[in-house]
N, C-alpha and C. Protein backbone atom coordinates (compact mmCIF):
# COMPACT_ATOMS: atom_id res chain seq x y z
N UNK A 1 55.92 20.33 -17.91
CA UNK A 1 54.74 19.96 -18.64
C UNK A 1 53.58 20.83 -18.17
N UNK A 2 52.74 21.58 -18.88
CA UNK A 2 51.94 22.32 -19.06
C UNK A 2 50.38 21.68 -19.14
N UNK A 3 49.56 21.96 -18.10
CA UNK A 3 48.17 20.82 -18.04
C UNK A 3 47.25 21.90 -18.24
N UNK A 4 46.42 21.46 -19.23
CA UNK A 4 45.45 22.37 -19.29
C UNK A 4 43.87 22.13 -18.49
N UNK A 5 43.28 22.95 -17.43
CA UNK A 5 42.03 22.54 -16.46
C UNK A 5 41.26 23.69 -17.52
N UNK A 6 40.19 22.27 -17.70
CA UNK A 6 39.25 23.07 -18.68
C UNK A 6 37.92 22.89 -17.34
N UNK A 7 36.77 23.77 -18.00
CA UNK A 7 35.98 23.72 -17.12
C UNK A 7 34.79 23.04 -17.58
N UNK A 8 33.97 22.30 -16.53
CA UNK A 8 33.50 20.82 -16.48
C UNK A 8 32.12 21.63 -18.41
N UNK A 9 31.94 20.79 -19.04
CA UNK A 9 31.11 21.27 -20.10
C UNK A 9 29.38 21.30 -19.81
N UNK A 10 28.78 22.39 -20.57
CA UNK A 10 27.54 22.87 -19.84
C UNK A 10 26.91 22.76 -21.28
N UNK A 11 25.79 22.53 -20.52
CA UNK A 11 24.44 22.34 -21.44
C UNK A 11 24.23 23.67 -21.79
N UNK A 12 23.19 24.33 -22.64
CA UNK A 12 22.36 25.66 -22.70
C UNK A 12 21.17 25.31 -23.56
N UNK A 13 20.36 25.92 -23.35
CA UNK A 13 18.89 25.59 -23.84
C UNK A 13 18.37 26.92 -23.73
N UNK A 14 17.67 27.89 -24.87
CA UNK A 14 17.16 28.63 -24.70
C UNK A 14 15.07 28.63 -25.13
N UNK A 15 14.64 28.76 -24.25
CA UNK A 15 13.59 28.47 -24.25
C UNK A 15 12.40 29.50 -24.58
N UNK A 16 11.41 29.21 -25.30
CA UNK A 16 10.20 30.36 -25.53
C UNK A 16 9.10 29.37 -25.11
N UNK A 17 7.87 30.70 -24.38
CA UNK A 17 6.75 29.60 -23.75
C UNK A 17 5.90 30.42 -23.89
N UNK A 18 4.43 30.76 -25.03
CA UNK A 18 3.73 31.20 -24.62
C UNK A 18 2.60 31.17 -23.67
N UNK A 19 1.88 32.26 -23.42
CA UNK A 19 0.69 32.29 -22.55
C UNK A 19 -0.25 30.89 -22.74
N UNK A 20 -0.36 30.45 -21.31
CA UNK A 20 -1.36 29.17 -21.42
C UNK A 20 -0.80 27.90 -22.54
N UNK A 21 0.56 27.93 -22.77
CA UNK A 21 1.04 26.78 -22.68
C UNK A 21 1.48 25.88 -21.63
N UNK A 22 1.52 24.74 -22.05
CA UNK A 22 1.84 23.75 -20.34
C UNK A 22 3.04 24.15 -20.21
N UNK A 23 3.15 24.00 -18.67
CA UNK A 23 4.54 24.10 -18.30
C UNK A 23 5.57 23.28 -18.59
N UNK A 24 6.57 23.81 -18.51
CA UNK A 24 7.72 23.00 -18.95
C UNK A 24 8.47 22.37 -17.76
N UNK A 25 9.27 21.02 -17.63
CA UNK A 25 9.75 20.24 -16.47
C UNK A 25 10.75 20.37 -16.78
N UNK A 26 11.88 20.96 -15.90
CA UNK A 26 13.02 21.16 -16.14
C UNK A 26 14.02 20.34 -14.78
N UNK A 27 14.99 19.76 -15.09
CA UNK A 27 15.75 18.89 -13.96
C UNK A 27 16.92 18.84 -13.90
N UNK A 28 17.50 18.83 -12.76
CA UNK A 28 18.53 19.50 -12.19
C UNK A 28 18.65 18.10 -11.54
N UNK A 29 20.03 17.46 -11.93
CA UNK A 29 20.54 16.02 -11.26
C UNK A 29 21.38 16.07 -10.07
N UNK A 30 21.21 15.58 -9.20
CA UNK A 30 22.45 15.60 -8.26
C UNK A 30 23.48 15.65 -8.20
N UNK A 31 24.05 16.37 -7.40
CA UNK A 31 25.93 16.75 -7.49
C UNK A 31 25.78 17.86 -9.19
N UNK A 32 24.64 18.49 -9.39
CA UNK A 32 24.60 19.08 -10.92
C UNK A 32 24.19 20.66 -10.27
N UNK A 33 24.57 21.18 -11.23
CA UNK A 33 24.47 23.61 -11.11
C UNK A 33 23.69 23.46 -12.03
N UNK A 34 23.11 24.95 -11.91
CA UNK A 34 22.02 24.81 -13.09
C UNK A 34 22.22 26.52 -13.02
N UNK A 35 21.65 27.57 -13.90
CA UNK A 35 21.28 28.75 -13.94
C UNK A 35 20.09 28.85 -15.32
N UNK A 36 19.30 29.79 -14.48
CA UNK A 36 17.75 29.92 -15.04
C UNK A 36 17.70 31.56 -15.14
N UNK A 37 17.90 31.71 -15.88
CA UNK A 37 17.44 33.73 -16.67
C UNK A 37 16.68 33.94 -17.21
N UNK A 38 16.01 34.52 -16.68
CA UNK A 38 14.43 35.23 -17.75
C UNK A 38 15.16 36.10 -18.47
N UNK A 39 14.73 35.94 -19.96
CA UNK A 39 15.66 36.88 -20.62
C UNK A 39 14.50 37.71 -21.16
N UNK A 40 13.10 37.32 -21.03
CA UNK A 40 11.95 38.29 -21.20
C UNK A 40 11.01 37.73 -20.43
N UNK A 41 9.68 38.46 -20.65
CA UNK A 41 8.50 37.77 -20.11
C UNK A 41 9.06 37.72 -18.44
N UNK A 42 7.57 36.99 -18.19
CA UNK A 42 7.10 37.25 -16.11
C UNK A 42 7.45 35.28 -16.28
N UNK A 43 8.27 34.51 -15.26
CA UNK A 43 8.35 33.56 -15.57
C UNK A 43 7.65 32.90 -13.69
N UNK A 44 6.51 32.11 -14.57
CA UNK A 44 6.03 31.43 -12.65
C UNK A 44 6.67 30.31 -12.71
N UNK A 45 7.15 29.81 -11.35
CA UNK A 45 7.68 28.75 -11.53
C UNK A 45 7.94 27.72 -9.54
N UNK A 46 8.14 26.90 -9.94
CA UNK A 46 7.49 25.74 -8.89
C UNK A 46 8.93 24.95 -8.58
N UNK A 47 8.94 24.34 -7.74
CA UNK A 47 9.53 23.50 -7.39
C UNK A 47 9.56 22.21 -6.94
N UNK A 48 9.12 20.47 -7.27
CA UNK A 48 8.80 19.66 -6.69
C UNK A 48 9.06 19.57 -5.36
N UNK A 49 8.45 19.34 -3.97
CA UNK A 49 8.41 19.42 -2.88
C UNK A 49 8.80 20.04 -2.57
N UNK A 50 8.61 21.96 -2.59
CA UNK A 50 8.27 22.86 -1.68
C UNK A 50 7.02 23.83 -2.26
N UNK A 51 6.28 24.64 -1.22
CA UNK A 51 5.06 24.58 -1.55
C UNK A 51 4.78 26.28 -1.77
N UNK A 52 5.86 26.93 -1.75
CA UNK A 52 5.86 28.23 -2.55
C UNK A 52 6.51 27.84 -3.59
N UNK A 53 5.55 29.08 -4.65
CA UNK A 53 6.13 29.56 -6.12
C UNK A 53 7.18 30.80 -6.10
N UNK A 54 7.73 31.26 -7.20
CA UNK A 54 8.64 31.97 -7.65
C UNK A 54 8.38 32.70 -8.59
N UNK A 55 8.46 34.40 -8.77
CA UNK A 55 7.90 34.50 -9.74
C UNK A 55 8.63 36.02 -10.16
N UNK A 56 9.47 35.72 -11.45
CA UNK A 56 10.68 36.59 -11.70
C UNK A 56 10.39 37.19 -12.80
N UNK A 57 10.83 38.56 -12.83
CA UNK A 57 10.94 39.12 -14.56
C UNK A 57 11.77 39.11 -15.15
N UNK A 58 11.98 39.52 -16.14
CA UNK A 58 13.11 40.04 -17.16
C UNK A 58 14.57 40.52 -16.56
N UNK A 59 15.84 39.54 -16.66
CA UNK A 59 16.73 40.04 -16.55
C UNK A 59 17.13 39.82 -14.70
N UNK A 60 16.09 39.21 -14.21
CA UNK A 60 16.18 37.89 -13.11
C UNK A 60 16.54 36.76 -13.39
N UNK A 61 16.79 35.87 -12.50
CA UNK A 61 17.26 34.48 -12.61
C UNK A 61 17.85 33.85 -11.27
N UNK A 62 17.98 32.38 -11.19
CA UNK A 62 18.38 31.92 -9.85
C UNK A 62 19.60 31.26 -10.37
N UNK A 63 20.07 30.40 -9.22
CA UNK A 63 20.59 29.26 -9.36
C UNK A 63 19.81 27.87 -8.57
N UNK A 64 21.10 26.92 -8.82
CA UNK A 64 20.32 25.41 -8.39
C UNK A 64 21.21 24.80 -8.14
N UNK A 65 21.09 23.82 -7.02
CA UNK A 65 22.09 22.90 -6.95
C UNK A 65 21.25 22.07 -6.82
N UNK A 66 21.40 20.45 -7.19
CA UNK A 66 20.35 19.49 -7.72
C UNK A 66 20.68 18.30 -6.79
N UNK A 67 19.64 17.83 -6.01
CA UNK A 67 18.63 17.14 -7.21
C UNK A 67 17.67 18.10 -7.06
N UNK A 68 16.56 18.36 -8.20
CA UNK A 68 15.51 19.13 -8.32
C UNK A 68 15.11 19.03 -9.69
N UNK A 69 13.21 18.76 -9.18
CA UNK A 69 12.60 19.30 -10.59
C UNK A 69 11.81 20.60 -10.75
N UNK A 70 11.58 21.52 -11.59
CA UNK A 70 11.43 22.29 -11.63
C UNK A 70 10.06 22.57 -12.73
N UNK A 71 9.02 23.27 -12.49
CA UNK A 71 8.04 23.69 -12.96
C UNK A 71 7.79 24.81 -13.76
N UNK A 72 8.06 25.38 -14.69
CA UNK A 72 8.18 26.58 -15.44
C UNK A 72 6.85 26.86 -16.33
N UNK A 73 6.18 28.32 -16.08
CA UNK A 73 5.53 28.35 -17.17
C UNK A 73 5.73 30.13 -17.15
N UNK A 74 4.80 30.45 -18.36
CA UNK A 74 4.61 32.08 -18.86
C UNK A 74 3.66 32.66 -18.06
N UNK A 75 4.12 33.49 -17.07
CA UNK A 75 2.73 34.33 -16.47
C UNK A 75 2.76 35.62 -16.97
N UNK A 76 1.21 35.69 -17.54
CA UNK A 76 0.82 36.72 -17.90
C UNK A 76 0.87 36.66 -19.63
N UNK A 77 0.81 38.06 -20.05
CA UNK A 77 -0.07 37.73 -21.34
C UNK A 77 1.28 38.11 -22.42
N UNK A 78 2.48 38.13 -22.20
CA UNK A 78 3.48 37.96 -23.04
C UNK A 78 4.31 36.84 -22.78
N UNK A 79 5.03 36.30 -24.10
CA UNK A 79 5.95 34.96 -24.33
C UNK A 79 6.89 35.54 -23.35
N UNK A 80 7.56 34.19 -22.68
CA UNK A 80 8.10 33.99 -21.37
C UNK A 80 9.69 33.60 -22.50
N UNK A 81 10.67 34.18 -22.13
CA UNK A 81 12.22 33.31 -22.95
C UNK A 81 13.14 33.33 -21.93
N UNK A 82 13.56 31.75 -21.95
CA UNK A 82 14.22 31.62 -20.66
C UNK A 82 15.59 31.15 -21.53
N UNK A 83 16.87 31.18 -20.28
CA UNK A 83 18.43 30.76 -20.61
C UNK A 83 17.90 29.51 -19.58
N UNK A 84 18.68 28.46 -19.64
CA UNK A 84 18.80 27.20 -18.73
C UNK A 84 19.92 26.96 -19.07
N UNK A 85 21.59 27.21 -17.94
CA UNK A 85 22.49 26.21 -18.26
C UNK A 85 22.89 24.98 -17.08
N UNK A 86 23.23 24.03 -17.43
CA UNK A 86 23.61 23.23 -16.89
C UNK A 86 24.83 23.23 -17.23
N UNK A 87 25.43 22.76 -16.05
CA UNK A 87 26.83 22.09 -15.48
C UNK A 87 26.50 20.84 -15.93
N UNK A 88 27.47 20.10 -16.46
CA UNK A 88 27.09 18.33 -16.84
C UNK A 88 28.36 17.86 -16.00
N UNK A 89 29.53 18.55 -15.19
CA UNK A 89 29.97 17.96 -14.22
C UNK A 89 29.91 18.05 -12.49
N UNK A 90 30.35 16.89 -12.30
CA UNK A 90 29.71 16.47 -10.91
C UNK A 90 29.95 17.80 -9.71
N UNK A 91 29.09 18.18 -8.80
CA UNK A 91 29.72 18.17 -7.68
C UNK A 91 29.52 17.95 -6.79
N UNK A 92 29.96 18.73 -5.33
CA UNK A 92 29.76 18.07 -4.07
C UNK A 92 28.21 17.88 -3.65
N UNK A 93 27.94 16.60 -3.18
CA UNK A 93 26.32 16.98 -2.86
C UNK A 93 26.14 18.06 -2.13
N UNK A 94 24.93 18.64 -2.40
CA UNK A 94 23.98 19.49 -1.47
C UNK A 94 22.47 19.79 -1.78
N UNK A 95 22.18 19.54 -0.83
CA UNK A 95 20.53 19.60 -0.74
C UNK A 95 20.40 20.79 -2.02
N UNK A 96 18.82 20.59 -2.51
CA UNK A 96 18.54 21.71 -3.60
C UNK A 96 18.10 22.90 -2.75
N UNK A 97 18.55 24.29 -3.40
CA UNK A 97 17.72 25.50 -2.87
C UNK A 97 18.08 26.83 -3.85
N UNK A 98 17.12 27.35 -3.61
CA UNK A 98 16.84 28.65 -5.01
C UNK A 98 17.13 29.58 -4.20
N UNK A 99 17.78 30.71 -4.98
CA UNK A 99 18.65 31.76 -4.68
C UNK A 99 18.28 32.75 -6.21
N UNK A 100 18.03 33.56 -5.91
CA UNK A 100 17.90 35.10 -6.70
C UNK A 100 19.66 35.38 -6.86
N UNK A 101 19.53 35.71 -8.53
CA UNK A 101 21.00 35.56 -8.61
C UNK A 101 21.54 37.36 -8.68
């Protein structure tokens, strides 16, 4: 008998943000992956409880392991377009931390 392992199913959200729009809250659940790609635009971005920013261009991106919320906006004077995927299955806990991918 032949089992097929599929892999756990992921969210995607592709996002546009112009200049001096509010930021966007993005969240990353526990035991949850996440990947964040600037696919244009300068993207600033925050992290609930830590007290440096992040601040990536075009064709950058991190990862995430959750729990975490996340602060996103457009820096500078062109539209910001971001990839966001999520993992929607579980894994092992681990503390959150951002990594340049």
């Amino acid at each position: 008998m032949n089992l097929l392992h599929l892999s756990p199913p992921t969210h995607i959200l592709q996002l546009t943000l112009a200049p001096g729009q509010p930021v966007m809250l993005l969240h990353c659940r526990a035991g949850q992956r996440a990947l964040l790609e600037v696919l244009s635009g300068r993207l600033w971005l925050t992290q609930q409880g830590h007290s440096e920013d992040l601040f990536l261009q075009a064709g950058q991106g991190l990862t995430l392991q959750g729990p975490a919320v996340l602060y996103a906006g457009a820096d500078g004077s062109t539209p910001l377009r971001l990839r966001w995927v999520q993992e929607a299955g579980a894994l092992p806990a681990q503390p959150a931390r951002l990594s340049a991918a």
